[in-house]
ModelCIF file with pLDDT and N, C-alpha, C, O atoms, coordinates in Angstrom:
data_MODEL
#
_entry.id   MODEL 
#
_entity.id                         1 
_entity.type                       polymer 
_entity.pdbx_number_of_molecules   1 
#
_entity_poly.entity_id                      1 
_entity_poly.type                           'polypeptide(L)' 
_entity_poly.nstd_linkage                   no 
_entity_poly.nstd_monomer                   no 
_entity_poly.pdbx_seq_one_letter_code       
;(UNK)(UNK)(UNK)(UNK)(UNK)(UNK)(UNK)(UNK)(UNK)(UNK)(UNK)(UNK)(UNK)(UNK)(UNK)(UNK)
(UNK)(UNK)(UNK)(UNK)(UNK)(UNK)(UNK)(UNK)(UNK)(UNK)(UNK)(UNK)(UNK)(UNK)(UNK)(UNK)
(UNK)(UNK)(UNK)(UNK)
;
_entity_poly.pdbx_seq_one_letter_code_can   XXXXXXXXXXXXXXXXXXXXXXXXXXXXXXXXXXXX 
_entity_poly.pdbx_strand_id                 A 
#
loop_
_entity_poly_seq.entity_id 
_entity_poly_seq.num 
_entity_poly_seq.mon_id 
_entity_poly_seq.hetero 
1 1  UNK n 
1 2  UNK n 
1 3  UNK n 
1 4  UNK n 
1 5  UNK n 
1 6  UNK n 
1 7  UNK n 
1 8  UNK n 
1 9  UNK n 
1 10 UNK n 
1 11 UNK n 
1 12 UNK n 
1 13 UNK n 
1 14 UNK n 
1 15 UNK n 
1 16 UNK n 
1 17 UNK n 
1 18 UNK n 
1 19 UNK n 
1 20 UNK n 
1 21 UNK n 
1 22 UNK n 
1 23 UNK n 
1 24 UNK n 
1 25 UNK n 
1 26 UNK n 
1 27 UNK n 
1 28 UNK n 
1 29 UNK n 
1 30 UNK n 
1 31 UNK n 
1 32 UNK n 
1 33 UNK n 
1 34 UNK n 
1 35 UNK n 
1 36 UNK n 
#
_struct_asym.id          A 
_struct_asym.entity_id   1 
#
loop_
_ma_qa_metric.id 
_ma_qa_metric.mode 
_ma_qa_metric.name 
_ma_qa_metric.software_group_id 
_ma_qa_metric.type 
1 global pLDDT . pLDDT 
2 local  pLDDT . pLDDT 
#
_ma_qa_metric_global.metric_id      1 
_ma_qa_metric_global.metric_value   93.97 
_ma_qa_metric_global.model_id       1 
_ma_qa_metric_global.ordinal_id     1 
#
loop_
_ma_qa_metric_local.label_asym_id 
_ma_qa_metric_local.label_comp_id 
_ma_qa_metric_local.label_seq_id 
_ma_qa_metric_local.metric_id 
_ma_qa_metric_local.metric_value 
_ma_qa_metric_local.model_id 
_ma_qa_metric_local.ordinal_id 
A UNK 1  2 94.00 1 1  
A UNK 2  2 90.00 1 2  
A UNK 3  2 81.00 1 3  
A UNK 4  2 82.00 1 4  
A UNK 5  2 81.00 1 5  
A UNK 6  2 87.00 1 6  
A UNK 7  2 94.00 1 7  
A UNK 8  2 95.00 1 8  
A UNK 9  2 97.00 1 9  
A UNK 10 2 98.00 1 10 
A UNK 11 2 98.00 1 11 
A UNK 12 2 98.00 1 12 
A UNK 13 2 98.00 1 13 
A UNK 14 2 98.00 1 14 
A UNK 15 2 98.00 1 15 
A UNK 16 2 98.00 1 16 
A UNK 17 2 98.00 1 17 
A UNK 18 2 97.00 1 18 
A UNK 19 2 98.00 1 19 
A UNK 20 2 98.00 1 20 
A UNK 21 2 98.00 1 21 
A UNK 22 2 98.00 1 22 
A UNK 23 2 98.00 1 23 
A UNK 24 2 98.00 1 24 
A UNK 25 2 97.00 1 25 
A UNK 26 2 97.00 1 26 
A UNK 27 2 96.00 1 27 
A UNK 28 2 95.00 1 28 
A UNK 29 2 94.00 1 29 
A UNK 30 2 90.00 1 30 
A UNK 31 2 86.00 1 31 
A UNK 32 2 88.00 1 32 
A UNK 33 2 91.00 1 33 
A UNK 34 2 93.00 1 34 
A UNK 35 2 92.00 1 35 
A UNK 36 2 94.00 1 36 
#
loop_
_atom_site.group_PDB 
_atom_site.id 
_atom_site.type_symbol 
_atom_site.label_atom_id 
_atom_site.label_alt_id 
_atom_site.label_comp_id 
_atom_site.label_asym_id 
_atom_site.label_entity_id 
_atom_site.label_seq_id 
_atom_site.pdbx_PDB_ins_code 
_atom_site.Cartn_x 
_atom_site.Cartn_y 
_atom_site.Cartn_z 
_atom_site.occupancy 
_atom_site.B_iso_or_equiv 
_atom_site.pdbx_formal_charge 
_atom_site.auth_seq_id 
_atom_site.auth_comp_id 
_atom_site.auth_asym_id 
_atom_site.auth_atom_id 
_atom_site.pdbx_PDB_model_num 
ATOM 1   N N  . UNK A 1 1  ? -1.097  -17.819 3.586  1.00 94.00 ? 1  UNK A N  1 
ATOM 2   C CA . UNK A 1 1  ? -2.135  -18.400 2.750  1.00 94.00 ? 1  UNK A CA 1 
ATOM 3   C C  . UNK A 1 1  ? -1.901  -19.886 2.540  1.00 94.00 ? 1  UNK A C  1 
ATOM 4   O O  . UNK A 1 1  ? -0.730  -20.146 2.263  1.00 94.00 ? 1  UNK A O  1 
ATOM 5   N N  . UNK A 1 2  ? -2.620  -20.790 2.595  1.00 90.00 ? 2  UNK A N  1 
ATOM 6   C CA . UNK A 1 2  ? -3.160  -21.856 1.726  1.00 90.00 ? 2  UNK A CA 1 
ATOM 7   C C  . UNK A 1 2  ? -2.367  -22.032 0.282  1.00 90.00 ? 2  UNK A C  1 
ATOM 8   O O  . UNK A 1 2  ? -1.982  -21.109 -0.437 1.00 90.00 ? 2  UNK A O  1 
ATOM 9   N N  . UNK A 1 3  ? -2.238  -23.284 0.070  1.00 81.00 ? 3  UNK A N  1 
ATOM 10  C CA . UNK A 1 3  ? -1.440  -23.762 -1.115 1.00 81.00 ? 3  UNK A CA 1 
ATOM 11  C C  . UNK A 1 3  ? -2.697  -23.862 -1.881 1.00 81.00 ? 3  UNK A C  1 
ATOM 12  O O  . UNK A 1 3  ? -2.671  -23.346 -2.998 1.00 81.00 ? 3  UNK A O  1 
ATOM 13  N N  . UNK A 1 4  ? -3.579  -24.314 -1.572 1.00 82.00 ? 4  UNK A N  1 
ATOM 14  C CA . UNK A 1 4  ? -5.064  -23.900 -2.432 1.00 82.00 ? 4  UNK A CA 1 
ATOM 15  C C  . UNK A 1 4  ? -5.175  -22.607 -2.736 1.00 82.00 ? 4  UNK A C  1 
ATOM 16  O O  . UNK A 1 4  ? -5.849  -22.439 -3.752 1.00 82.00 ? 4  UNK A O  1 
ATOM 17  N N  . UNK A 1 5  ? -4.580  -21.154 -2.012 1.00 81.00 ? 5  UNK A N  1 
ATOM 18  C CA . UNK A 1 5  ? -4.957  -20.136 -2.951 1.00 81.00 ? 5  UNK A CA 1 
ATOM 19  C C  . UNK A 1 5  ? -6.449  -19.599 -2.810 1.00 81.00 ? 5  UNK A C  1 
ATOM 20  O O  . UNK A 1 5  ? -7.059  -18.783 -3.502 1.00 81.00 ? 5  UNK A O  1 
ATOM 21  N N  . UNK A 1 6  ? -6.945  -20.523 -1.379 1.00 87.00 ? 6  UNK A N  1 
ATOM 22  C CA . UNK A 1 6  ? -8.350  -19.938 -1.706 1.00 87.00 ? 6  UNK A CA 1 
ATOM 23  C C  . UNK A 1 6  ? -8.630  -19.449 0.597  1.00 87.00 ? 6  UNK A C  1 
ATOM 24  O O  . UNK A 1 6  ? -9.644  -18.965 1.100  1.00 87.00 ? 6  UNK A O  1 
ATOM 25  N N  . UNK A 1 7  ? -7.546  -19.779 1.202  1.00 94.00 ? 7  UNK A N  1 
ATOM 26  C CA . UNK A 1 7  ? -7.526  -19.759 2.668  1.00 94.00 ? 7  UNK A CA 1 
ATOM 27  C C  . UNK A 1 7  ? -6.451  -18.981 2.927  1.00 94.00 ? 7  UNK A C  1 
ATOM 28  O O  . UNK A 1 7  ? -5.301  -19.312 2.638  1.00 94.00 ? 7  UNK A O  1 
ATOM 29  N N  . UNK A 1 8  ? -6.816  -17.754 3.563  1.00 95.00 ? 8  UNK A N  1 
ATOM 30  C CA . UNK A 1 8  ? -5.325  -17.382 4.465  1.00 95.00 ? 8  UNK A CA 1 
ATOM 31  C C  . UNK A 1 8  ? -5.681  -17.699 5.923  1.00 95.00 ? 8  UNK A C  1 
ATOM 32  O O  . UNK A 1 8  ? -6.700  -18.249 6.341  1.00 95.00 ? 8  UNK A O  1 
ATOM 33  N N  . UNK A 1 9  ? -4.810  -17.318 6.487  1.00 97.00 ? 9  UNK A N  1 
ATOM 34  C CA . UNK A 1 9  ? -4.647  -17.554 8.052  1.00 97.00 ? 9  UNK A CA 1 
ATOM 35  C C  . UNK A 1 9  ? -3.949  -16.032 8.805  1.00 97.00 ? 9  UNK A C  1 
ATOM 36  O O  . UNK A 1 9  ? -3.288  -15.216 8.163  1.00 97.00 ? 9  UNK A O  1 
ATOM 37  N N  . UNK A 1 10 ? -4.289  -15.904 10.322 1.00 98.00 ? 10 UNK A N  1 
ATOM 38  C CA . UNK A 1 10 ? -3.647  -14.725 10.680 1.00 98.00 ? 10 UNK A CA 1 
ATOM 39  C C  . UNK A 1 10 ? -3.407  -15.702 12.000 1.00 98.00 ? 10 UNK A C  1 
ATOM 40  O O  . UNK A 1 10 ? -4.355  -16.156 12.640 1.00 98.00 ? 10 UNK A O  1 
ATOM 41  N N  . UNK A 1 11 ? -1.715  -16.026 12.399 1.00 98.00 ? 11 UNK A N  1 
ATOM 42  C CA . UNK A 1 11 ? -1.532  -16.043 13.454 1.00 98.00 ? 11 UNK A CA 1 
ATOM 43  C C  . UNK A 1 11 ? -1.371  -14.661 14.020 1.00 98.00 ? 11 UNK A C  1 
ATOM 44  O O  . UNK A 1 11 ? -0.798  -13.673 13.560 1.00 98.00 ? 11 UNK A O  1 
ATOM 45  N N  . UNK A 1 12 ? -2.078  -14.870 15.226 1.00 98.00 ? 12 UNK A N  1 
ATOM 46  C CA . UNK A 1 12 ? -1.466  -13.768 16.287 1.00 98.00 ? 12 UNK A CA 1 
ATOM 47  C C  . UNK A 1 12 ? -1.274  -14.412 17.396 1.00 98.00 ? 12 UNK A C  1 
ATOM 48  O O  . UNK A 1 12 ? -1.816  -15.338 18.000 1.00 98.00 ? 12 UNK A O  1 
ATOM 49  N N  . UNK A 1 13 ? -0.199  -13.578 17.563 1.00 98.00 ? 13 UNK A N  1 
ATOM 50  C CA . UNK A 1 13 ? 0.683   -14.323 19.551 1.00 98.00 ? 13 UNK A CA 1 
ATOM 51  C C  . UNK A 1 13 ? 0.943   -12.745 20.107 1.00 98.00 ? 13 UNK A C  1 
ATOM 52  O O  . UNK A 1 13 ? 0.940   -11.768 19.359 1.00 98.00 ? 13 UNK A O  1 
ATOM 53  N N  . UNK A 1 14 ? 1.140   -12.697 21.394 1.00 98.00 ? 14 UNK A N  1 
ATOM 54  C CA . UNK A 1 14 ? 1.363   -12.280 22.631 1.00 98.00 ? 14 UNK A CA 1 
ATOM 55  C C  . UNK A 1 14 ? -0.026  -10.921 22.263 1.00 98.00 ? 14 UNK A C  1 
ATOM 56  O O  . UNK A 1 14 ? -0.102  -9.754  21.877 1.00 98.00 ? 14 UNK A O  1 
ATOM 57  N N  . UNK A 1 15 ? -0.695  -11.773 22.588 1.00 98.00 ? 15 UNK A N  1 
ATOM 58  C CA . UNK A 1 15 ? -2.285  -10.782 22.341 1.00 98.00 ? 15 UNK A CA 1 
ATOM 59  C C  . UNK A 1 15 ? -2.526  -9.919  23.661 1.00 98.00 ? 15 UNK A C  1 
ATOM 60  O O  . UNK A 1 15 ? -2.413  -10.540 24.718 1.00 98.00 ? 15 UNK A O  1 
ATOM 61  N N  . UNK A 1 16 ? -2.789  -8.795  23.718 1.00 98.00 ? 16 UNK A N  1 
ATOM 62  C CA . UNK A 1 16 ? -3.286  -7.695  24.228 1.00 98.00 ? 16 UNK A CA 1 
ATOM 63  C C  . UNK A 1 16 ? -4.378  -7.477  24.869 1.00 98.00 ? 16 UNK A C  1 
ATOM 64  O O  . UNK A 1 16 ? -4.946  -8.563  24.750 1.00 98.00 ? 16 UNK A O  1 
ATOM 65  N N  . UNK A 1 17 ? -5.315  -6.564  25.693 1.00 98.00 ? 17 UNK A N  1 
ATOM 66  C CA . UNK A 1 17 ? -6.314  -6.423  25.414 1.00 98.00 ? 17 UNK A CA 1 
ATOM 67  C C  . UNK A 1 17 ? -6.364  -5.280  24.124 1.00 98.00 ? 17 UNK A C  1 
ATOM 68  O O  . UNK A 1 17 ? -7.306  -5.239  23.333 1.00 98.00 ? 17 UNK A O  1 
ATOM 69  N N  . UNK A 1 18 ? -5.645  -4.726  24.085 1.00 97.00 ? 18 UNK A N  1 
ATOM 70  C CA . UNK A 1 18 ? -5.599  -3.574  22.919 1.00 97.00 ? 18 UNK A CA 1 
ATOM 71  C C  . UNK A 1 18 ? -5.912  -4.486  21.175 1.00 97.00 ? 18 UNK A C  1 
ATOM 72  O O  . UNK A 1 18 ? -6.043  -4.010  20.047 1.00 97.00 ? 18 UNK A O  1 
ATOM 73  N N  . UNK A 1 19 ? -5.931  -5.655  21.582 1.00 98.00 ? 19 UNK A N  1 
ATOM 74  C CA . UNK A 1 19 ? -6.193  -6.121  20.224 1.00 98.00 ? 19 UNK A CA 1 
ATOM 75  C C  . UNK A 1 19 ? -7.909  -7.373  19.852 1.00 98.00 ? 19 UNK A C  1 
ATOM 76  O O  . UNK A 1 19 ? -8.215  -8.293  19.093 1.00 98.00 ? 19 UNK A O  1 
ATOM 77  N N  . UNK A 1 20 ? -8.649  -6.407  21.187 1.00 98.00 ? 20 UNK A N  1 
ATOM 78  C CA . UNK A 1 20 ? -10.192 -6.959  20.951 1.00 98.00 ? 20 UNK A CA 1 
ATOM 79  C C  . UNK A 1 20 ? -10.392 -6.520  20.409 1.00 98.00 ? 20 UNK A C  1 
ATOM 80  O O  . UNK A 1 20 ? -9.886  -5.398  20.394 1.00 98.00 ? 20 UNK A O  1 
ATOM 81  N N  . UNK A 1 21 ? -11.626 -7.001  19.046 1.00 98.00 ? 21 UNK A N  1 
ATOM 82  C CA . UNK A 1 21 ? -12.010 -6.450  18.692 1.00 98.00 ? 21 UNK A CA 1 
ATOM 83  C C  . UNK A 1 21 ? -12.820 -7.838  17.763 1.00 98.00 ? 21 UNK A C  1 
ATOM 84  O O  . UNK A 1 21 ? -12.707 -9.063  17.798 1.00 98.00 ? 21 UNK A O  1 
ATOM 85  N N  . UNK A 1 22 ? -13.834 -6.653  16.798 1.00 98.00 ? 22 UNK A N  1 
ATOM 86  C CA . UNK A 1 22 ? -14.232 -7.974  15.670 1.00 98.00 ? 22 UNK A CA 1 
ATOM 87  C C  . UNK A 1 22 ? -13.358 -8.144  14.296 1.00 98.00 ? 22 UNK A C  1 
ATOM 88  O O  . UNK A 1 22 ? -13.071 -7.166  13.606 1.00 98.00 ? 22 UNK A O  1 
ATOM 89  N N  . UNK A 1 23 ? -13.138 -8.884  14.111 1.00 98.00 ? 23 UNK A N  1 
ATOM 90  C CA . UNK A 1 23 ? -11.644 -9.041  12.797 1.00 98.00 ? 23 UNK A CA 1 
ATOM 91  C C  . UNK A 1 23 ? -12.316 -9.638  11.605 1.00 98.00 ? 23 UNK A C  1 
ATOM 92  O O  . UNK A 1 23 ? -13.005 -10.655 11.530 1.00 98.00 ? 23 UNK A O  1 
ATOM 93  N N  . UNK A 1 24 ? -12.017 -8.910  10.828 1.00 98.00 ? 24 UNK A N  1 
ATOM 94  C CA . UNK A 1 24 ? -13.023 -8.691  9.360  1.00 98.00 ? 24 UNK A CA 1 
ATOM 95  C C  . UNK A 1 24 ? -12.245 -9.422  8.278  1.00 98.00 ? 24 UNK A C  1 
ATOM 96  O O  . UNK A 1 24 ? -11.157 -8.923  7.990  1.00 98.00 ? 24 UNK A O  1 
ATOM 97  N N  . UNK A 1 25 ? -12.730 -10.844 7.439  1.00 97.00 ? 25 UNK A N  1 
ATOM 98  C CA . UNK A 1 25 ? -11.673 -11.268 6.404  1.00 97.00 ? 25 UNK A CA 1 
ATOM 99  C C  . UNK A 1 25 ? -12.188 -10.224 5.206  1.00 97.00 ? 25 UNK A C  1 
ATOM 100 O O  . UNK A 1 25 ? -13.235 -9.584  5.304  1.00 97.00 ? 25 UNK A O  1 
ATOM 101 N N  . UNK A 1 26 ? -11.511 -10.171 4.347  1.00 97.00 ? 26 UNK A N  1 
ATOM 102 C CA . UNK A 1 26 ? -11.658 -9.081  2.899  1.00 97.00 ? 26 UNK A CA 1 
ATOM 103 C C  . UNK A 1 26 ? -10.663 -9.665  1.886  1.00 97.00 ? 26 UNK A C  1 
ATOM 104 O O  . UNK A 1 26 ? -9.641  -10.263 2.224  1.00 97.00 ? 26 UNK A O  1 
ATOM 105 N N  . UNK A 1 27 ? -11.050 -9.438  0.589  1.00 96.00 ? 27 UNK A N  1 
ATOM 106 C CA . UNK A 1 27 ? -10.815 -9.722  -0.415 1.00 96.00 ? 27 UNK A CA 1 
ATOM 107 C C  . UNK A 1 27 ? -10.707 -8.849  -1.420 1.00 96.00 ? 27 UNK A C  1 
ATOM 108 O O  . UNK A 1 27 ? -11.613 -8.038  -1.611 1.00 96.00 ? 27 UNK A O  1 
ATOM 109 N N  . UNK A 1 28 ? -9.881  -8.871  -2.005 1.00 95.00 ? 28 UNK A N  1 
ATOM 110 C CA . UNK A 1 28 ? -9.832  -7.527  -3.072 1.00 95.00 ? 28 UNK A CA 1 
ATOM 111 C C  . UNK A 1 28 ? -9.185  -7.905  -4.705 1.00 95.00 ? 28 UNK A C  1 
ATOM 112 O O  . UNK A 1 28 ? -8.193  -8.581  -4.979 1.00 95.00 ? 28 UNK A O  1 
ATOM 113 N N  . UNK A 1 29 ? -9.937  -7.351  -5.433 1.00 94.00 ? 29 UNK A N  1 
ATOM 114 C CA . UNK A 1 29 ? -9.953  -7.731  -7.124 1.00 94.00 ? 29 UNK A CA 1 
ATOM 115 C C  . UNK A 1 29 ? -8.303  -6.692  -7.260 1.00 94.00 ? 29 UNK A C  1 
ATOM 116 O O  . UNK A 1 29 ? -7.556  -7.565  -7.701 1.00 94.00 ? 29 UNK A O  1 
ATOM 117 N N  . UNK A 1 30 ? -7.775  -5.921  -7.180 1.00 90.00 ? 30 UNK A N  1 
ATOM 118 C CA . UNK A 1 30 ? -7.035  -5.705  -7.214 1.00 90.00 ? 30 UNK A CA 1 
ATOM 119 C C  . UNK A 1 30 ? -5.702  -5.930  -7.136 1.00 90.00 ? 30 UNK A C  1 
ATOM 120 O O  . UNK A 1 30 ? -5.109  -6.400  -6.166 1.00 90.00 ? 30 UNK A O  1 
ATOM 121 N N  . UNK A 1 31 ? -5.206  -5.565  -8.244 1.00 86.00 ? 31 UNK A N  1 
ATOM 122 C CA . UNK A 1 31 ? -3.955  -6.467  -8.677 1.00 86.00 ? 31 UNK A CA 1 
ATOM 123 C C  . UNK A 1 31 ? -2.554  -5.873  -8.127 1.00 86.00 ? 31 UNK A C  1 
ATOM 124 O O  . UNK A 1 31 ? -1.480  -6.468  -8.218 1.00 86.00 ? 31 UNK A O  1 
ATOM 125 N N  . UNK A 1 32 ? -2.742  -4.606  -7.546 1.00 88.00 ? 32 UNK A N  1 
ATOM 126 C CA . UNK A 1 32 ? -1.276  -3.585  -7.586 1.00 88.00 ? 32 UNK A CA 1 
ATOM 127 C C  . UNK A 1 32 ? -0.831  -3.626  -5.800 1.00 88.00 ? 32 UNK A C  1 
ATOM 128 O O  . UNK A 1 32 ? -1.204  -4.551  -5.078 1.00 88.00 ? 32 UNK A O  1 
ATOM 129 N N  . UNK A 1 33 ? -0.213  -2.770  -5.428 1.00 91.00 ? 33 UNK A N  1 
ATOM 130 C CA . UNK A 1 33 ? 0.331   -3.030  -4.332 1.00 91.00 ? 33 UNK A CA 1 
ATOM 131 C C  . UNK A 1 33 ? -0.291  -2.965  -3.393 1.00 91.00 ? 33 UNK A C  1 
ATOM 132 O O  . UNK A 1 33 ? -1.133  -2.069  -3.452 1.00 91.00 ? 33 UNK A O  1 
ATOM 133 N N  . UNK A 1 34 ? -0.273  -3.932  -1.833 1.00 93.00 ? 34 UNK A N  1 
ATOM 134 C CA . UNK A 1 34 ? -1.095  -4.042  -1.131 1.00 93.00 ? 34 UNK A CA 1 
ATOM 135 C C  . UNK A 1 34 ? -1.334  -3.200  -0.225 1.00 93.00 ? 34 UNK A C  1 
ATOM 136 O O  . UNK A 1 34 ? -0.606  -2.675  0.617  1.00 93.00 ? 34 UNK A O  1 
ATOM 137 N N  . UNK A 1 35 ? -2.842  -3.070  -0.552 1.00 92.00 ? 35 UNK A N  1 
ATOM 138 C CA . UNK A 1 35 ? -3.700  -1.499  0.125  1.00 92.00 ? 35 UNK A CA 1 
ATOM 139 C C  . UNK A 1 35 ? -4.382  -1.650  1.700  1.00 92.00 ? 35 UNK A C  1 
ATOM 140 O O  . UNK A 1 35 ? -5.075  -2.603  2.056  1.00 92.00 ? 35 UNK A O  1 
ATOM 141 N N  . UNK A 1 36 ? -4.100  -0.755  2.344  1.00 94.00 ? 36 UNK A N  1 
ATOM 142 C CA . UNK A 1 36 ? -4.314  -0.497  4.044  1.00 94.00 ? 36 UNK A CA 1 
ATOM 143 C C  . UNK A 1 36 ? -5.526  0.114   3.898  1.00 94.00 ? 36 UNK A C  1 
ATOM 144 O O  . UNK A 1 36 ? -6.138  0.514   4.888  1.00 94.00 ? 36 UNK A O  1 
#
């Protein structure tokens, strides 16, 4: 994430074809441990 707190980032390296796809950002009000 961003020192602003308002941007993350996803590096990805040694990419696949197994990893096409469409990649969805999300946000969540939730405060407790991070949910899959």
């Amino acid at each position: 994430r961003d020192n602003a707190k308002t941007v993350i980032y996803l590096q990805m390296n040694t990419l696949t074809p197994e990893d096409t796809a469409t990649y969805y950002c999300a946000a969540s009000r939730y405060s407790g441990t991070l949910s899959s």
